[in-house]
N, C-alpha and C. Protein backbone atom coordinates (compact mmCIF):
# COMPACT_ATOMS: atom_id res chain seq x y z
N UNK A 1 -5.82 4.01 -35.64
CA UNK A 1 -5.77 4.43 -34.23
C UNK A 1 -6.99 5.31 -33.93
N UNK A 2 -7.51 5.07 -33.04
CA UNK A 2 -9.04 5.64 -32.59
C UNK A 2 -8.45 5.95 -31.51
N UNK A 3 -9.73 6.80 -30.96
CA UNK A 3 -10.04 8.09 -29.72
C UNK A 3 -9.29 7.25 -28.43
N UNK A 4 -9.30 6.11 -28.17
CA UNK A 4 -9.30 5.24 -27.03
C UNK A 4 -7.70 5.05 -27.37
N UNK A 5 -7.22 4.55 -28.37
CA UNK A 5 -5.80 4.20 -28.32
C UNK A 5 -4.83 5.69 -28.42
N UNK A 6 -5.41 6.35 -28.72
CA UNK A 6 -4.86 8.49 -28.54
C UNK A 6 -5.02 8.29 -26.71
N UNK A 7 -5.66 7.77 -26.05
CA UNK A 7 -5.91 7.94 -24.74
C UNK A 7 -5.03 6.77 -23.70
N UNK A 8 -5.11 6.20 -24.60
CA UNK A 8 -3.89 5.01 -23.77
C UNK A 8 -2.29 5.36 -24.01
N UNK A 9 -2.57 5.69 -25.27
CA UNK A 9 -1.03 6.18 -25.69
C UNK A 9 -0.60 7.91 -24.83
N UNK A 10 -1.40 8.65 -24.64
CA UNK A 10 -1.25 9.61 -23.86
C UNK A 10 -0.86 9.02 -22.00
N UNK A 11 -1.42 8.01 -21.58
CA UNK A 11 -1.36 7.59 -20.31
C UNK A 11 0.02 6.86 -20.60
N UNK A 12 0.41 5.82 -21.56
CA UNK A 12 2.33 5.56 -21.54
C UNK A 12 2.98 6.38 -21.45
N UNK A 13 3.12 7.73 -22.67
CA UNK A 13 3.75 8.57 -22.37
C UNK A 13 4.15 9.73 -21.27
N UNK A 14 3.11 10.39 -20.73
CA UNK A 14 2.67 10.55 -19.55
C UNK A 14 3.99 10.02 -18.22
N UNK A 15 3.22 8.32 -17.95
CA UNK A 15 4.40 7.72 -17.42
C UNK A 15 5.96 7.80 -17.43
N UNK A 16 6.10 7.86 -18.36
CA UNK A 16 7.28 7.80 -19.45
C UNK A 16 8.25 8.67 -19.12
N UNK A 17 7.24 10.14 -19.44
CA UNK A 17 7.86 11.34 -18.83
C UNK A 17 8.08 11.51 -17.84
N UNK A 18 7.17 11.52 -16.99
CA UNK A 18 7.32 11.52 -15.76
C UNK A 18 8.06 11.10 -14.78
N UNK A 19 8.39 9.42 -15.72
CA UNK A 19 9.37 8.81 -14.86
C UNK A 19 10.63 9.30 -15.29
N UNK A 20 10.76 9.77 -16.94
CA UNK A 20 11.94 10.65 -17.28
C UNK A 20 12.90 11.15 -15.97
N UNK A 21 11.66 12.11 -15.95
CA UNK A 21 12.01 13.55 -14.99
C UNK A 21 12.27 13.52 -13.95
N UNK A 22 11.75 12.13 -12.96
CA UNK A 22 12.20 12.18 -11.85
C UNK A 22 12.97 10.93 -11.44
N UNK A 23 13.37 10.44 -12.88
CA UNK A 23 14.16 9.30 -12.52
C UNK A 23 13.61 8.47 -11.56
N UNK A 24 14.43 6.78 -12.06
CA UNK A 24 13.88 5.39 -11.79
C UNK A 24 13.95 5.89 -9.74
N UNK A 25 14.94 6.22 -9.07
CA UNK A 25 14.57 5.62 -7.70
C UNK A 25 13.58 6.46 -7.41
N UNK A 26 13.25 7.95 -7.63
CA UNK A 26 12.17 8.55 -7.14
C UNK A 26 10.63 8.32 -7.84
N UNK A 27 10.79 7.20 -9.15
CA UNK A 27 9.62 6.75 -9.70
C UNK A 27 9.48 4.94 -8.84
N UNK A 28 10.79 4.91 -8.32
CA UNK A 28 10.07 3.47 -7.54
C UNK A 28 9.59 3.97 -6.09
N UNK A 29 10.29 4.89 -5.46
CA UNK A 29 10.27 5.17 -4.19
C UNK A 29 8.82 5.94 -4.37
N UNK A 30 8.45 6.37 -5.38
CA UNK A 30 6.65 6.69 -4.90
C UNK A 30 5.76 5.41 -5.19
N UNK A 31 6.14 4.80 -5.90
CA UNK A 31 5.38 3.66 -6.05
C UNK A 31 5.70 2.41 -4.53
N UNK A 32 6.57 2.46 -4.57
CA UNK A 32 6.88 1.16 -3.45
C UNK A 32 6.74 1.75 -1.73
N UNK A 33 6.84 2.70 -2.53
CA UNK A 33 6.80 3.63 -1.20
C UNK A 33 5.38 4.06 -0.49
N UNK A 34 4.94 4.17 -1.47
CA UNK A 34 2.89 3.96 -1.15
C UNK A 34 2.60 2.58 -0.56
N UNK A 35 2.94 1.48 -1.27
CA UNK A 35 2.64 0.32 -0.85
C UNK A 35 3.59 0.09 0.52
N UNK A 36 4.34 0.22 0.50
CA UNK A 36 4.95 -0.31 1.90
C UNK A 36 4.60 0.73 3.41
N UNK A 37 4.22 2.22 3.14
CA UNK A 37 3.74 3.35 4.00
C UNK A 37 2.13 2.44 4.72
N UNK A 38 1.36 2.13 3.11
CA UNK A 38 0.21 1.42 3.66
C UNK A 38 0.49 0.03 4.85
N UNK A 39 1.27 -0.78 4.55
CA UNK A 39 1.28 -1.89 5.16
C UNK A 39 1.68 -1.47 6.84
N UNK A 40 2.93 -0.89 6.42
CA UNK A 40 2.82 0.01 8.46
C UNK A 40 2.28 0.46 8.69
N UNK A 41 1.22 1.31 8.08
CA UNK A 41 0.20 1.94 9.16
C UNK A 41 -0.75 1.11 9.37
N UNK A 42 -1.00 -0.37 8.42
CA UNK A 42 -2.06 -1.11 9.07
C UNK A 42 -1.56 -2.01 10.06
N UNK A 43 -0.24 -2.52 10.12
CA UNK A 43 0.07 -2.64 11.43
C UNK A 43 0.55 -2.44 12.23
N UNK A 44 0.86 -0.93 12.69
CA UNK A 44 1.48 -0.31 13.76
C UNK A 44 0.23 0.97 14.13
N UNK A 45 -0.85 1.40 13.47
CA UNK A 45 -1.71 2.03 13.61
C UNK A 45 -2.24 2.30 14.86
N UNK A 46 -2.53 0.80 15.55
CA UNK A 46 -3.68 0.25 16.33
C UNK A 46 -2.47 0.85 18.11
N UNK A 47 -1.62 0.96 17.27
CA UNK A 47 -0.01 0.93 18.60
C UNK A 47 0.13 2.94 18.56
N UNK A 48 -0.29 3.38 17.89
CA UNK A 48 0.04 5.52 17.51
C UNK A 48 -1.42 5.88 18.54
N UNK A 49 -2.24 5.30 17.97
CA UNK A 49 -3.60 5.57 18.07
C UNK A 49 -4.00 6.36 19.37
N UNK A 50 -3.65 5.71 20.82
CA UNK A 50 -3.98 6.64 21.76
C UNK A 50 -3.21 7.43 21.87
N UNK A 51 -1.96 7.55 21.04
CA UNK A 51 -1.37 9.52 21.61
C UNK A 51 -2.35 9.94 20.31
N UNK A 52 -3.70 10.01 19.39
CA UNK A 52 -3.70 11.00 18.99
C UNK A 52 -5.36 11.05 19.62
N UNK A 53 -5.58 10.90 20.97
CA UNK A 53 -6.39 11.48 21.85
C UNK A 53 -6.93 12.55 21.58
N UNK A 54 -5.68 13.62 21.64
CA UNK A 54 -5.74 14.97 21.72
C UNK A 54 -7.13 15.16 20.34
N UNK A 55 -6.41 14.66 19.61
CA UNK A 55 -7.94 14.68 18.40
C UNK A 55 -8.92 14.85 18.77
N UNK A 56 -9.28 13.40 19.22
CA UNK A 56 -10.79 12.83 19.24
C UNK A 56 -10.90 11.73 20.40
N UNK A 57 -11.69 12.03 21.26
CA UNK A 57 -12.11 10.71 21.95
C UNK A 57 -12.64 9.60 21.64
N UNK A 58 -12.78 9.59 20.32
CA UNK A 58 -13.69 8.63 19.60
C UNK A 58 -12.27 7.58 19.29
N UNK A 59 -12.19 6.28 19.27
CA UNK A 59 -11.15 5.30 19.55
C UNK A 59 -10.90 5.32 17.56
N UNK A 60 -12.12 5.32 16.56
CA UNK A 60 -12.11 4.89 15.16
C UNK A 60 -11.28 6.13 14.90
N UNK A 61 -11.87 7.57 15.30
CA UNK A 61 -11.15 8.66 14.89
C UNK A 61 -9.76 8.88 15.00
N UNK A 62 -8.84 8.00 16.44
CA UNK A 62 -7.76 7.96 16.86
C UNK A 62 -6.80 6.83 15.95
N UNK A 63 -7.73 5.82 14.95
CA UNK A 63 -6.86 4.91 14.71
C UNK A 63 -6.50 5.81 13.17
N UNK A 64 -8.11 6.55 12.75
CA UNK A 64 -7.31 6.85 11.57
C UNK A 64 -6.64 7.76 11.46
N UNK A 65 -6.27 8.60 12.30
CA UNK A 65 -5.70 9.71 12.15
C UNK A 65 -4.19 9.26 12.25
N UNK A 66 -4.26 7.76 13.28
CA UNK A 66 -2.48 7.36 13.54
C UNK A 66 -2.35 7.00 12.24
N UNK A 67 -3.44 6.10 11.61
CA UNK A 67 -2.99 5.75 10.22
C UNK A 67 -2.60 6.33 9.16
N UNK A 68 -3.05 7.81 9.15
CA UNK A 68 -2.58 8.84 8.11
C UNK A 68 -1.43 9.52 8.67
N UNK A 69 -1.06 9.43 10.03
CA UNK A 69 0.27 10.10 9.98
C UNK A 69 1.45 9.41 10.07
N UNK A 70 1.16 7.83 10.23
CA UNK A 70 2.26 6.81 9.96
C UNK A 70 2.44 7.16 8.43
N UNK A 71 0.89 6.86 7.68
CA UNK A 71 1.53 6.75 6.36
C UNK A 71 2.47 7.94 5.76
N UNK A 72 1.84 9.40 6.34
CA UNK A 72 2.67 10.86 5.93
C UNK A 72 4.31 10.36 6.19
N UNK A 73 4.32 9.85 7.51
CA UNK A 73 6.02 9.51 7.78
C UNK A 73 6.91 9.11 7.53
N UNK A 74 6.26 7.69 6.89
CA UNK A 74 6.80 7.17 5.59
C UNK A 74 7.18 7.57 4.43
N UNK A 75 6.49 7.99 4.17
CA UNK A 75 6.10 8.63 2.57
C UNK A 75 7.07 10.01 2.68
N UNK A 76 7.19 10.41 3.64
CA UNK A 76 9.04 11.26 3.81
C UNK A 76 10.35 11.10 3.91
N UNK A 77 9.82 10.22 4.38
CA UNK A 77 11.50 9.05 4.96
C UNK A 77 11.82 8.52 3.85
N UNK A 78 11.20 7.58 2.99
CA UNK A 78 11.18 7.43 1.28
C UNK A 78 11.11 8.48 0.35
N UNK A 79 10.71 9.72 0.07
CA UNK A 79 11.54 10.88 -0.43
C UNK A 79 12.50 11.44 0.15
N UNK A 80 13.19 11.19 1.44
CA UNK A 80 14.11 11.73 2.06
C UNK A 80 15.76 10.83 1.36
N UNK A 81 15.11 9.43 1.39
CA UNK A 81 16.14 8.35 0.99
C UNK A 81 15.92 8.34 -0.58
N UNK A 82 15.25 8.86 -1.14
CA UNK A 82 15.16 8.47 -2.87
C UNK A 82 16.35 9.81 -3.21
N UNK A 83 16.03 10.98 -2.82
CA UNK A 83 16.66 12.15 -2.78
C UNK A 83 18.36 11.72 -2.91
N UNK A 84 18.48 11.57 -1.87
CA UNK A 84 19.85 10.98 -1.51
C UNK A 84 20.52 10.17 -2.09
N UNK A 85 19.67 9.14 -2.77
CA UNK A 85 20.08 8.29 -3.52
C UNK A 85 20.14 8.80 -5.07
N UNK A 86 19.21 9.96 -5.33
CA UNK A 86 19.66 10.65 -6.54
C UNK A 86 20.65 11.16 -6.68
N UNK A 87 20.93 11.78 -5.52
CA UNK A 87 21.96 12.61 -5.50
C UNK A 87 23.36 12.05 -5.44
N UNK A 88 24.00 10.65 -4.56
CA UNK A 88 24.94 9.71 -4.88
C UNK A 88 24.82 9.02 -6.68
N UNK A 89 23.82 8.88 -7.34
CA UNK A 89 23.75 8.46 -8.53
C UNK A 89 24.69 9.32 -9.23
N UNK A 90 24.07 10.63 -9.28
CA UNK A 90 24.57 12.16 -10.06
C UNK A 90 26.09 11.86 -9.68
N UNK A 91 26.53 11.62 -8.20
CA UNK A 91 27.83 11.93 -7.93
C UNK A 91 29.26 10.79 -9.34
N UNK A 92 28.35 9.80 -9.12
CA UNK A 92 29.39 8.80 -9.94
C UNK A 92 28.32 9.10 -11.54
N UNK A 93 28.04 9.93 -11.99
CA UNK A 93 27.49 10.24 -13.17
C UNK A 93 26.59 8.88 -14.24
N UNK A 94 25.72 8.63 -13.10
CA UNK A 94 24.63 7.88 -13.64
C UNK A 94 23.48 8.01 -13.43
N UNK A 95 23.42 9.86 -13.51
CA UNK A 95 21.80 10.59 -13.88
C UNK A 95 21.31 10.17 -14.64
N UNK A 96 22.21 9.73 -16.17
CA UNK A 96 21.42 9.67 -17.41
C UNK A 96 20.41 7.86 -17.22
N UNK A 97 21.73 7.35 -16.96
CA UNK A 97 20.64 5.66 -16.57
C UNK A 97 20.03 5.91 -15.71
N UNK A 98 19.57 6.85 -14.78
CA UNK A 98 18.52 6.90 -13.91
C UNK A 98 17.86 7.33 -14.11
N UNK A 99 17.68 7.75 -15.27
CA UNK A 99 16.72 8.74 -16.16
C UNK A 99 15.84 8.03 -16.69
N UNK A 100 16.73 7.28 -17.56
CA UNK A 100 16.47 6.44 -18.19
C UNK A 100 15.50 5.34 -17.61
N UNK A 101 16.25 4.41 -17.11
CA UNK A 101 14.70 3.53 -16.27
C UNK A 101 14.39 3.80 -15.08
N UNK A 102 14.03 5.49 -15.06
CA UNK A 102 13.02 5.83 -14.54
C UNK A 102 11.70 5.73 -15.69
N UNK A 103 12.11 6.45 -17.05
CA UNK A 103 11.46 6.99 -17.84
C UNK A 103 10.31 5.10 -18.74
N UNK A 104 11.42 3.94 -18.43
CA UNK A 104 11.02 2.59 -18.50
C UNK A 104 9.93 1.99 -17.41
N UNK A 105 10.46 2.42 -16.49
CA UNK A 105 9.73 2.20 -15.35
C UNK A 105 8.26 2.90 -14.86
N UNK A 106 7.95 4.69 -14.88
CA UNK A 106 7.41 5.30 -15.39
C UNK A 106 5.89 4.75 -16.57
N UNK A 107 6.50 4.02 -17.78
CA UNK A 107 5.96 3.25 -18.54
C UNK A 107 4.89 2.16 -18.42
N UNK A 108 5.78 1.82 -17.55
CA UNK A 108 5.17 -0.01 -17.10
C UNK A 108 4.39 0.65 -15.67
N UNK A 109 4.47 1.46 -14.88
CA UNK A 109 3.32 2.03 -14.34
C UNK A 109 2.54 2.33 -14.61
N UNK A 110 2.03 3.28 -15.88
CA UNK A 110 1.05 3.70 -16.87
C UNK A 110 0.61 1.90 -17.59
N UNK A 111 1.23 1.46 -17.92
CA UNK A 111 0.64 0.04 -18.59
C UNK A 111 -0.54 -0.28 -17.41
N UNK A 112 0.67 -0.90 -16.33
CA UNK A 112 -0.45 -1.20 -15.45
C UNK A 112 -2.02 -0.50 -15.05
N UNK A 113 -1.55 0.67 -14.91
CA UNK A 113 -3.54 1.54 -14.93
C UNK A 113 -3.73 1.36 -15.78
N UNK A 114 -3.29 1.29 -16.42
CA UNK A 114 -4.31 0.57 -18.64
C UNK A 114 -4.62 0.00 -18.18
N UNK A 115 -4.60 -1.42 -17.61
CA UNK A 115 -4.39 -3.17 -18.15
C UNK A 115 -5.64 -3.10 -16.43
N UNK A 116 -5.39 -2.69 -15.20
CA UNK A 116 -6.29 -2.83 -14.72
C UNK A 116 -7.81 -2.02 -15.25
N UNK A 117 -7.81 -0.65 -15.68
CA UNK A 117 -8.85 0.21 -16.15
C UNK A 117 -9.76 -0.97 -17.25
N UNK A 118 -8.99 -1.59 -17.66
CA UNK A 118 -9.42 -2.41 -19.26
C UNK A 118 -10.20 -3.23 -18.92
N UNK A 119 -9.52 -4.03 -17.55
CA UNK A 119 -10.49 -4.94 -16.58
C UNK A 119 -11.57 -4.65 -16.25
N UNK A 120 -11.56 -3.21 -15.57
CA UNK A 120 -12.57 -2.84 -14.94
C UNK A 120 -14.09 -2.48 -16.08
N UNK A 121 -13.63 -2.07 -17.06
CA UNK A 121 -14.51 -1.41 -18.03
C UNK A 121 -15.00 -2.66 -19.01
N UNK A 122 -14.61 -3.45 -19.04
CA UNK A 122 -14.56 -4.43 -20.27
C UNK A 122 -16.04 -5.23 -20.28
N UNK A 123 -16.99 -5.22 -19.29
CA UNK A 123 -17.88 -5.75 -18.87
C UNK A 123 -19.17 -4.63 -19.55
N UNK A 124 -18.57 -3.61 -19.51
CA UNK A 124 -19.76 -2.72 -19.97
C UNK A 124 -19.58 -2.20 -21.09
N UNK A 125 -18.05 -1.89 -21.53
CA UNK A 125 -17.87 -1.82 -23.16
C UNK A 125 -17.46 -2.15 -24.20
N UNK A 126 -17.69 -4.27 -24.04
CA UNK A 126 -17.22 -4.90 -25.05
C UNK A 126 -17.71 -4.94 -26.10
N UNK A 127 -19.26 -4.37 -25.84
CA UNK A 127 -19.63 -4.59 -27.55
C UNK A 127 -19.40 -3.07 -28.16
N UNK A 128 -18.94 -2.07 -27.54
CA UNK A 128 -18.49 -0.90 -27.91
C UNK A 128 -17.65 -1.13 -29.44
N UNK A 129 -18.16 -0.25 -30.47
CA UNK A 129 -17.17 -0.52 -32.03
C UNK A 129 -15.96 0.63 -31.51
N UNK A 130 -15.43 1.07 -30.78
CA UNK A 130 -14.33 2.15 -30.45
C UNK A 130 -13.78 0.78 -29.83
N UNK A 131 -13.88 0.17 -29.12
CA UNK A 131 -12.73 -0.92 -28.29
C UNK A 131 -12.75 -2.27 -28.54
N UNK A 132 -13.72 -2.66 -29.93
CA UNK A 132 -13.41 -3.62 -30.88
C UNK A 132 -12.11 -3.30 -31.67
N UNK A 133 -12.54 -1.60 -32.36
CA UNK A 133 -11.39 -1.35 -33.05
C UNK A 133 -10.31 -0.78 -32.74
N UNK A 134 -9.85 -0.53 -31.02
CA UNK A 134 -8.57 0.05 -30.68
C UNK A 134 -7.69 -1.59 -30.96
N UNK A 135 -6.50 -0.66 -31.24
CA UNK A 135 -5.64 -1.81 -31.90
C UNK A 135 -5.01 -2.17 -30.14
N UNK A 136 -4.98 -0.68 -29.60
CA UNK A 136 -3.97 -1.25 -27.99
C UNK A 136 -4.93 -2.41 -26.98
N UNK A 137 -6.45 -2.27 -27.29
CA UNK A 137 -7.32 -2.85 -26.26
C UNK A 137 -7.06 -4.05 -27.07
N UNK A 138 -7.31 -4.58 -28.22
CA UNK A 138 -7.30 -5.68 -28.52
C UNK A 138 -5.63 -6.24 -28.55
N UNK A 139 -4.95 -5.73 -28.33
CA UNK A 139 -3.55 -6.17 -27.93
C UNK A 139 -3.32 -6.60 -26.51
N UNK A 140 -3.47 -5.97 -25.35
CA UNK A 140 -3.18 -5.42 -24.34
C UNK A 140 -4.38 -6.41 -23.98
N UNK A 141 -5.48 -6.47 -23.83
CA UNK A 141 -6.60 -7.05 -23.35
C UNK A 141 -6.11 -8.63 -22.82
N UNK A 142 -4.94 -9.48 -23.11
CA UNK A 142 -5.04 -11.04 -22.74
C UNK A 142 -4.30 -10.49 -21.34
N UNK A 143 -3.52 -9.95 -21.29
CA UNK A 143 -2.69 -9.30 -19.70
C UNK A 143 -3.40 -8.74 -19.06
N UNK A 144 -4.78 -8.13 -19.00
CA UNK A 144 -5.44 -7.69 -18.39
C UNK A 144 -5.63 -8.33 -16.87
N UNK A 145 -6.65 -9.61 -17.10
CA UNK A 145 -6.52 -10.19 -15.81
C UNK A 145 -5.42 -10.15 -15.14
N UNK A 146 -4.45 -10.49 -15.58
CA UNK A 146 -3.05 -10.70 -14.92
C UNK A 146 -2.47 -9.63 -14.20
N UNK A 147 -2.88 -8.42 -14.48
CA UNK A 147 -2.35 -7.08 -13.72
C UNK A 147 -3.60 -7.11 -13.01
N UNK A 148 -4.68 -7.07 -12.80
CA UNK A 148 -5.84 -7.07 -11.95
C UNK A 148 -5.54 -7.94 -10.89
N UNK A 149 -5.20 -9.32 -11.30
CA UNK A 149 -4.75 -10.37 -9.91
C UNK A 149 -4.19 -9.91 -9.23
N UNK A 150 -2.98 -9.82 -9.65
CA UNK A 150 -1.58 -8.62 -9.05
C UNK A 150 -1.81 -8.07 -8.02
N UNK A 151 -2.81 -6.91 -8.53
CA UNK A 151 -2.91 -6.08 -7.72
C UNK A 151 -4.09 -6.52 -6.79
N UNK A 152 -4.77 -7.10 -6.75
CA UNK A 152 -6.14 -8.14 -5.80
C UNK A 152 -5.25 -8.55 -4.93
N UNK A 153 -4.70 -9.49 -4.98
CA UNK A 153 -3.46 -10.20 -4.46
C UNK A 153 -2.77 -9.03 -3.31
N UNK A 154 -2.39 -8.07 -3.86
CA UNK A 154 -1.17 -6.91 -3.43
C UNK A 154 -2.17 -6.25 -2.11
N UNK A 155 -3.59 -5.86 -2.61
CA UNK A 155 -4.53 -5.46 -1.72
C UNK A 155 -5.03 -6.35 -0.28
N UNK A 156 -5.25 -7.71 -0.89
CA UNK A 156 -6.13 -8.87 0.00
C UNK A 156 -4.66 -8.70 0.68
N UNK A 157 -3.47 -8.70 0.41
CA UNK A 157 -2.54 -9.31 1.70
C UNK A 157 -2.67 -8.33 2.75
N UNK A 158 -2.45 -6.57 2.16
CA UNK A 158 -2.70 -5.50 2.91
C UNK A 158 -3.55 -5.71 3.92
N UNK A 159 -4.60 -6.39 3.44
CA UNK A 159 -6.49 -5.78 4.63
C UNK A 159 -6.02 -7.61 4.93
N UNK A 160 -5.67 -8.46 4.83
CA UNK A 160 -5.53 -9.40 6.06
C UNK A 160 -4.27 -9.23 6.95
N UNK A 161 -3.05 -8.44 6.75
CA UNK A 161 -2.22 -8.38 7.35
C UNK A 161 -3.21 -7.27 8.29
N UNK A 162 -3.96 -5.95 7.74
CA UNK A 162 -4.19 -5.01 9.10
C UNK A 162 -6.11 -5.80 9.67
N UNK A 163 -6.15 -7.11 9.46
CA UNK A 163 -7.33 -7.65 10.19
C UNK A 163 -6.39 -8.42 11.29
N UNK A 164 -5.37 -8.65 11.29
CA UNK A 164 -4.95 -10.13 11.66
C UNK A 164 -4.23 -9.38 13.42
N UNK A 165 -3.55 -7.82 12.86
CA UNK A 165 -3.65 -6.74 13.55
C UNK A 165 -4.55 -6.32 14.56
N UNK A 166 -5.21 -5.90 13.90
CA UNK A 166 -6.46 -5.83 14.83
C UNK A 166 -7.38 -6.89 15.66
N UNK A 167 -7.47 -8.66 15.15
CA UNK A 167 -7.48 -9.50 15.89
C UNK A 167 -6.92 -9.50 17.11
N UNK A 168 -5.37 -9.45 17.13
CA UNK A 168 -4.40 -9.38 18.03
C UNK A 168 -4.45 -8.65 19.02
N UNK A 169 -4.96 -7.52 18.38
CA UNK A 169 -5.43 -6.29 19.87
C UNK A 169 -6.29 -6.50 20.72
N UNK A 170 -7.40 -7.19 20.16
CA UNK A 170 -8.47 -7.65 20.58
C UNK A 170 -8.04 -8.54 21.04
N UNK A 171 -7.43 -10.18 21.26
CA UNK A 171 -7.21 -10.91 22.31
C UNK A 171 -6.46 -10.76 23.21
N UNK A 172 -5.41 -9.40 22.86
CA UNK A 172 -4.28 -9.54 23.78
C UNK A 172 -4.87 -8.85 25.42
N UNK A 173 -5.86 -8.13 25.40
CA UNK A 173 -6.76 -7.47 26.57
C UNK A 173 -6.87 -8.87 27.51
N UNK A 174 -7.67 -9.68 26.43
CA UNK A 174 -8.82 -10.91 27.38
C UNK A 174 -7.68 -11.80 27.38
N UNK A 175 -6.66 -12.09 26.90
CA UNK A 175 -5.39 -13.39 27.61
C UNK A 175 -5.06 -12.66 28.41
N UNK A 176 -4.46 -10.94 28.69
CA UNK A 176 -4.60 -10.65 30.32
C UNK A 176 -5.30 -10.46 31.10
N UNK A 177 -6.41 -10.45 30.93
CA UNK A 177 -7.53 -10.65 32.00
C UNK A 177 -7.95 -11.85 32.77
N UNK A 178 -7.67 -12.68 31.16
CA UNK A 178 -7.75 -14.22 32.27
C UNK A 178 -6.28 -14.47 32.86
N UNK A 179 -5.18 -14.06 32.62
CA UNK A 179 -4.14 -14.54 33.49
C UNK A 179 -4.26 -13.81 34.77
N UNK A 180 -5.05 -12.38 34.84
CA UNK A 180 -4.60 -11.51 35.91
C UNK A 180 -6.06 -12.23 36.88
N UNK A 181 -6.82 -13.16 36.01
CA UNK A 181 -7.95 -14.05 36.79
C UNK A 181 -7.12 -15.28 37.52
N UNK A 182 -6.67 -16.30 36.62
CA UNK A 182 -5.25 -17.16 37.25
C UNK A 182 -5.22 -16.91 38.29
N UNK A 183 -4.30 -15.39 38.24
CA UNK A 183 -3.43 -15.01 39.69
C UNK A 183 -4.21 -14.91 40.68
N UNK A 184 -5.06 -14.26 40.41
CA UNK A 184 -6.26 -14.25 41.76
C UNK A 184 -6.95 -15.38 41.97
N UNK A 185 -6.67 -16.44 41.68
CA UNK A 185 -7.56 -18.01 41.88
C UNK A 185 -6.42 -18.34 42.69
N UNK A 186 -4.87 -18.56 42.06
CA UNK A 186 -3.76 -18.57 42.89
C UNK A 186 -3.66 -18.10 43.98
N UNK A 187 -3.82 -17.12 44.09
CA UNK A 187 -3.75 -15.93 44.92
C UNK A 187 -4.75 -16.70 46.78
N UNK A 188 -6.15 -16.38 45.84
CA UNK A 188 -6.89 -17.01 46.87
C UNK A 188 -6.79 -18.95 47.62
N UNK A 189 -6.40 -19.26 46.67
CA UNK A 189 -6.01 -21.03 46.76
C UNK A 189 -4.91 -20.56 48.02
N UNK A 190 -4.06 -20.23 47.70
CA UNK A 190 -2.81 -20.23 49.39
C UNK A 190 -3.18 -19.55 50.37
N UNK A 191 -4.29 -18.32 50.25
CA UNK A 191 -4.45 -17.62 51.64
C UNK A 191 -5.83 -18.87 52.42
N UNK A 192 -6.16 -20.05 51.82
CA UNK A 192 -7.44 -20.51 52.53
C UNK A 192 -6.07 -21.54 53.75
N UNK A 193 -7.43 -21.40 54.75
CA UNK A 193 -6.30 -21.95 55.80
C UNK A 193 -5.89 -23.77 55.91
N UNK A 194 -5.20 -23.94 56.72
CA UNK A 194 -4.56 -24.78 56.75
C UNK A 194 -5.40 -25.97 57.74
N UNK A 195 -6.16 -27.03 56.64
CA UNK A 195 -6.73 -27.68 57.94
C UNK A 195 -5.98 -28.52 58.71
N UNK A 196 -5.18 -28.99 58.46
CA UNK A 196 -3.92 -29.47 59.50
C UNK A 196 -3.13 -28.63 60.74
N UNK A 197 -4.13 -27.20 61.13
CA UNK A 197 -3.98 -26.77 61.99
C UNK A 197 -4.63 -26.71 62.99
């Protein structure tokens, strides 16, 4: 075991603990709870944005500021409900299994920042003799891609769900402009007079 597998094995355990301590729903509810906070603020953002005026007149400054306080809102409402749900666990006395795969769960969070980090680095320190000879990199290394996709995947849906958003804002102006054009073509078509008079 070399310097690098002391450093991976510190990042499982780590997890581990962590998820120990705060048990499986408050180790999913920060994890799922990040990812799902992000996805509403990229599409409800563009909808907060002019009440936070008061900010900034600047329209970019107004979207991100809605975007960081959707995500804050979330990200309470999901410790508000993980809480609660600890606390009904405790009531029927299944702290200890919530401890428990928290402390599993926890784990396989720490894997994952391995397994993407491994990705990321592997290009510049494969001929490295420290990560020839970690026994975890040469273990761990065929799953690599596979947690990198994952999470590519998990990201690309994020930034096309808040483009597809922001598309939408943008046509929904100019389909009422040309209907409120319509009406006034309408409009003018019945007031021209009547040559049968």
């Amino acid at each position: 075991m070399n310097t690098i597998d002391i450093i991976i094995l510190i990042i499982l355990l780590y997890g581990g603990i962590s998820g120990l301590r705060q048990g499986f729903v408050m180790t999913f509810a920060n994890l799922v709870g990040w990812i799902f906070a992000l996805i509403v603020a990229s599409k409800f953002a563009y909808i907060v944005a002019p009440s936070m005026s008061a900010l900034s007149g600047d329209p970019v400054v107004q979207k991100i500021a809605a975007f960081a306080f959707i995500v804050l809102v979330v990200m309470i409402l999901c410790w508000v409900v993980s809480y609660l749900l600890n606390g009904i666990l405790k009531t029927f006395k299944l702290g200890p299994l919530n401890r428990l795969a928290g402390g599993a769960f926890g784990a396989l969070k720490g894997l994952l920042i391995v397994l993407i980090t491994m990705q990321g680095l592997q290009p510049w320190v494969e001929s490295s003799p420290h990560w020839k000879q970690s026994k975890f990199i040469q273990s761990l290394l065929p799953f690599a891609p596979l947690a990198t996709e994952l999470s590519k995947d998990a990201a690309n849906e994020a930034l096309h769900q808040m483009r597809s958003e922001e598309h939408n804002q943008d046509v929904k102006p100019l389909d009422d402009s040309r209907a409120d054009q319509a009406n006034a073509d309408d409009r003018n078509g019945h007031s021209k007079p009547n040559p049968f008079n």
